[in-house]
C-alpha atoms as a PDB file:
ATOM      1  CA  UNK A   1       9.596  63.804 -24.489  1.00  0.00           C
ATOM      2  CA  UNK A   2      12.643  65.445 -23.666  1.00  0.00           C
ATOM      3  CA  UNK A   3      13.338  68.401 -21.220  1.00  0.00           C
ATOM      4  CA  UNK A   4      13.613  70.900 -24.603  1.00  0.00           C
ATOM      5  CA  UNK A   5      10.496  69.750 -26.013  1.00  0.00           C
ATOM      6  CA  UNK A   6       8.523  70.182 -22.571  1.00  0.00           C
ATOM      7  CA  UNK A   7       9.934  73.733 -22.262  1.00  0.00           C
ATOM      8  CA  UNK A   8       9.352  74.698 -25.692  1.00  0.00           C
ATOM      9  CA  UNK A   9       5.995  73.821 -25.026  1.00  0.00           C
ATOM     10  CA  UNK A  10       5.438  75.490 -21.853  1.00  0.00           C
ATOM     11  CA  UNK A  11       2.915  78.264 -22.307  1.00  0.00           C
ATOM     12  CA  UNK A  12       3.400  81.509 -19.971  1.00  0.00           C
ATOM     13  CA  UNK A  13       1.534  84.150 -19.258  1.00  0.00           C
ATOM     14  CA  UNK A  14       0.624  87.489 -17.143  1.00  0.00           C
ATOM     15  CA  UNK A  15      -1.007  85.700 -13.853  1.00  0.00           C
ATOM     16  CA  UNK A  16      -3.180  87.962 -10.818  1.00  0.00           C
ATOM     17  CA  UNK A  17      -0.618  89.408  -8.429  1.00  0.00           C
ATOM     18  CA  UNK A  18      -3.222  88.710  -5.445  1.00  0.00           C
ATOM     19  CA  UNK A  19      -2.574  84.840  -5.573  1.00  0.00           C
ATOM     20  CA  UNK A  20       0.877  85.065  -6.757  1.00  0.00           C
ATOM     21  CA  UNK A  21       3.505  83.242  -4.854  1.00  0.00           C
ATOM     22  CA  UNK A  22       7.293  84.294  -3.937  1.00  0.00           C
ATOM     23  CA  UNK A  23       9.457  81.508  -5.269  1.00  0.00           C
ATOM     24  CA  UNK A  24      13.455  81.831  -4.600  1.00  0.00           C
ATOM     25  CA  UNK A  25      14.870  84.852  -4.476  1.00  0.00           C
ATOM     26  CA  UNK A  26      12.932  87.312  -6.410  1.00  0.00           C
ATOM     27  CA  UNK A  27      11.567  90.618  -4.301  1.00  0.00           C
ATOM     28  CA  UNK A  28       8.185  92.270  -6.294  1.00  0.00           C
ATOM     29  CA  UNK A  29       9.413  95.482  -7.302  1.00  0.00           C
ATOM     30  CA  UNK A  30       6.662  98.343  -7.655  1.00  0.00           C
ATOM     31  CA  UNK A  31       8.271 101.778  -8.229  1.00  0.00           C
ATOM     32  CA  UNK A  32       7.137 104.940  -8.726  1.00  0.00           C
ATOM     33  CA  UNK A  33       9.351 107.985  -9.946  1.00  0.00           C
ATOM     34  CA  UNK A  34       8.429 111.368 -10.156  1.00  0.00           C
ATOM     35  CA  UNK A  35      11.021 114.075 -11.788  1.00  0.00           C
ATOM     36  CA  UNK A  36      11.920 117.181 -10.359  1.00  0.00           C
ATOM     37  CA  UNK A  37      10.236 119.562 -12.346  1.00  0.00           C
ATOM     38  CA  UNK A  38      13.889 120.987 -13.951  1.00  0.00           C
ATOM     39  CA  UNK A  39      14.307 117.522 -15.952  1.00  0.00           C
ATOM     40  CA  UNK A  40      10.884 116.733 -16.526  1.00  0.00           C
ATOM     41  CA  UNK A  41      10.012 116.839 -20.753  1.00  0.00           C
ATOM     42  CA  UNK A  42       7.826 117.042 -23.366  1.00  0.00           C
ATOM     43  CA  UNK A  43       6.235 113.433 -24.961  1.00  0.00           C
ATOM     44  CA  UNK A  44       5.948 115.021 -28.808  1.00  0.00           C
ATOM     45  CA  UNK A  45       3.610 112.381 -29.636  1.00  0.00           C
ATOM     46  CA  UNK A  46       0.747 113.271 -26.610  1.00  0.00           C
ATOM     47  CA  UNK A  47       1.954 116.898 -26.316  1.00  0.00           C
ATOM     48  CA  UNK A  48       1.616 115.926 -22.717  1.00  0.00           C
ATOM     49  CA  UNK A  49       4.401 116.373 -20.327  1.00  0.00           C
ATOM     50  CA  UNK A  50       6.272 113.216 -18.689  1.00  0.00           C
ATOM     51  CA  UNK A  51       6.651 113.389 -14.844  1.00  0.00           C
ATOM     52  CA  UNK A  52       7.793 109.989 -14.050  1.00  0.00           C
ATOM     53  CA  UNK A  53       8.157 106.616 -14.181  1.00  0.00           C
ATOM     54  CA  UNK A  54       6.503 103.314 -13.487  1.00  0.00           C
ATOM     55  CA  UNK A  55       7.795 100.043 -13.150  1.00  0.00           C
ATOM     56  CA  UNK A  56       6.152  96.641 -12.040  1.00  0.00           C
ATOM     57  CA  UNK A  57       7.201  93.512 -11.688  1.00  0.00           C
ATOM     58  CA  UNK A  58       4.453  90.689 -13.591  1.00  0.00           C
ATOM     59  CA  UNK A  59       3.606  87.303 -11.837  1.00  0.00           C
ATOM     60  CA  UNK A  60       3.808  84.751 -14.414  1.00  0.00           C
ATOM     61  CA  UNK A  61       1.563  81.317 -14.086  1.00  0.00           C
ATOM     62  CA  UNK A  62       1.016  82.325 -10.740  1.00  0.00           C
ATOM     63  CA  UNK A  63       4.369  83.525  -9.397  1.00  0.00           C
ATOM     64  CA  UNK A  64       6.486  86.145  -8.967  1.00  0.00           C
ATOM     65  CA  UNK A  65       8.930  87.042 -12.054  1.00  0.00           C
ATOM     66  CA  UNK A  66      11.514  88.611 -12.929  1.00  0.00           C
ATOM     67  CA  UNK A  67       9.541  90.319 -15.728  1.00  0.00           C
ATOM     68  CA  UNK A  68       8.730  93.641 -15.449  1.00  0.00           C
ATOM     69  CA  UNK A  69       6.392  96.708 -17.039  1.00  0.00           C
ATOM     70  CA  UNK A  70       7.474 100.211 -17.325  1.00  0.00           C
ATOM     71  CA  UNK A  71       5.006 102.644 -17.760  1.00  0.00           C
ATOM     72  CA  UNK A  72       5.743 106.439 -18.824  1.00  0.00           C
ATOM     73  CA  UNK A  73       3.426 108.701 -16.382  1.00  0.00           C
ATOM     74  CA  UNK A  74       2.510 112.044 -18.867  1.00  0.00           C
ATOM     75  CA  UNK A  75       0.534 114.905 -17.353  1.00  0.00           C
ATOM     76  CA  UNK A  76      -1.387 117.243 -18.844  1.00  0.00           C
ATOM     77  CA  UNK A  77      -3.911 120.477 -17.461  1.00  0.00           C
ATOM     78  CA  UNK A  78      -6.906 118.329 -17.165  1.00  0.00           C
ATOM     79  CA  UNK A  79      -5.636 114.477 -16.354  1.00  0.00           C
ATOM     80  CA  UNK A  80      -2.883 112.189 -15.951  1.00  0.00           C
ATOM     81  CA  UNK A  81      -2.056 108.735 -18.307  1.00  0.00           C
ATOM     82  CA  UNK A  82      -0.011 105.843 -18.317  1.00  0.00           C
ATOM     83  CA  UNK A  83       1.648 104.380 -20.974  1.00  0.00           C
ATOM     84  CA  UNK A  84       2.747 101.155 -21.418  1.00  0.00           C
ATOM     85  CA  UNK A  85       7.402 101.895 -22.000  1.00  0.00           C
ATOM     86  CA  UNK A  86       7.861  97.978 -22.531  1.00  0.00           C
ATOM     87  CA  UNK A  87       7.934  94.624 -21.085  1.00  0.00           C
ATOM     88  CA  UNK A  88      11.319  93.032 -19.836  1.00  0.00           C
ATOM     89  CA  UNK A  89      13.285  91.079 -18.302  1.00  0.00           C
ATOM     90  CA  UNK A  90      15.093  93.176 -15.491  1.00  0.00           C
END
């Protein structure tokens, strides 16, 4: 089998960030960014307002990545949510 084959048959996915290792160069990022409340907005489809950010770097087969989740923080009277922005590579 040759190297393309193996990789195209290499299976990823999300892993636990507890047991996940640091391998080369790649620093977990976990930020979270909350607008001043002159820029924050309106999400049309929640009728919620967005206050910030999230983004989080995903362990893959048990290390560290370069893969990362942004998540939209929305507000409302009564509770806050996350939603899931996307998934990519940073």
């Amino acid at each position: 089998m040759d190297c393309l084959t193996r990789q195209l048959e290499e299976k990823y996915k999300v892993t636990s960030p507890e047991s996940a290792i640091i391998n080369g160069n790649i620093d977990p990022n976990k930020d979270i960014d909350f607008f001043d409340y002159t820029i924050r907005k309106i999400d049309e489809r929640h009728d919620m307002t967005i206050i910030g950010y999230v983004i989080y770097d995903l362990p893959i087969n048990g290390e560290w990545s370069d893969l990362s989740a942004t998540f939209k923080i929305l507000q409302t009277d009564n509770f806050l949510m996350l939603e899931l922005n996307e998934i990519h590579m940073l």
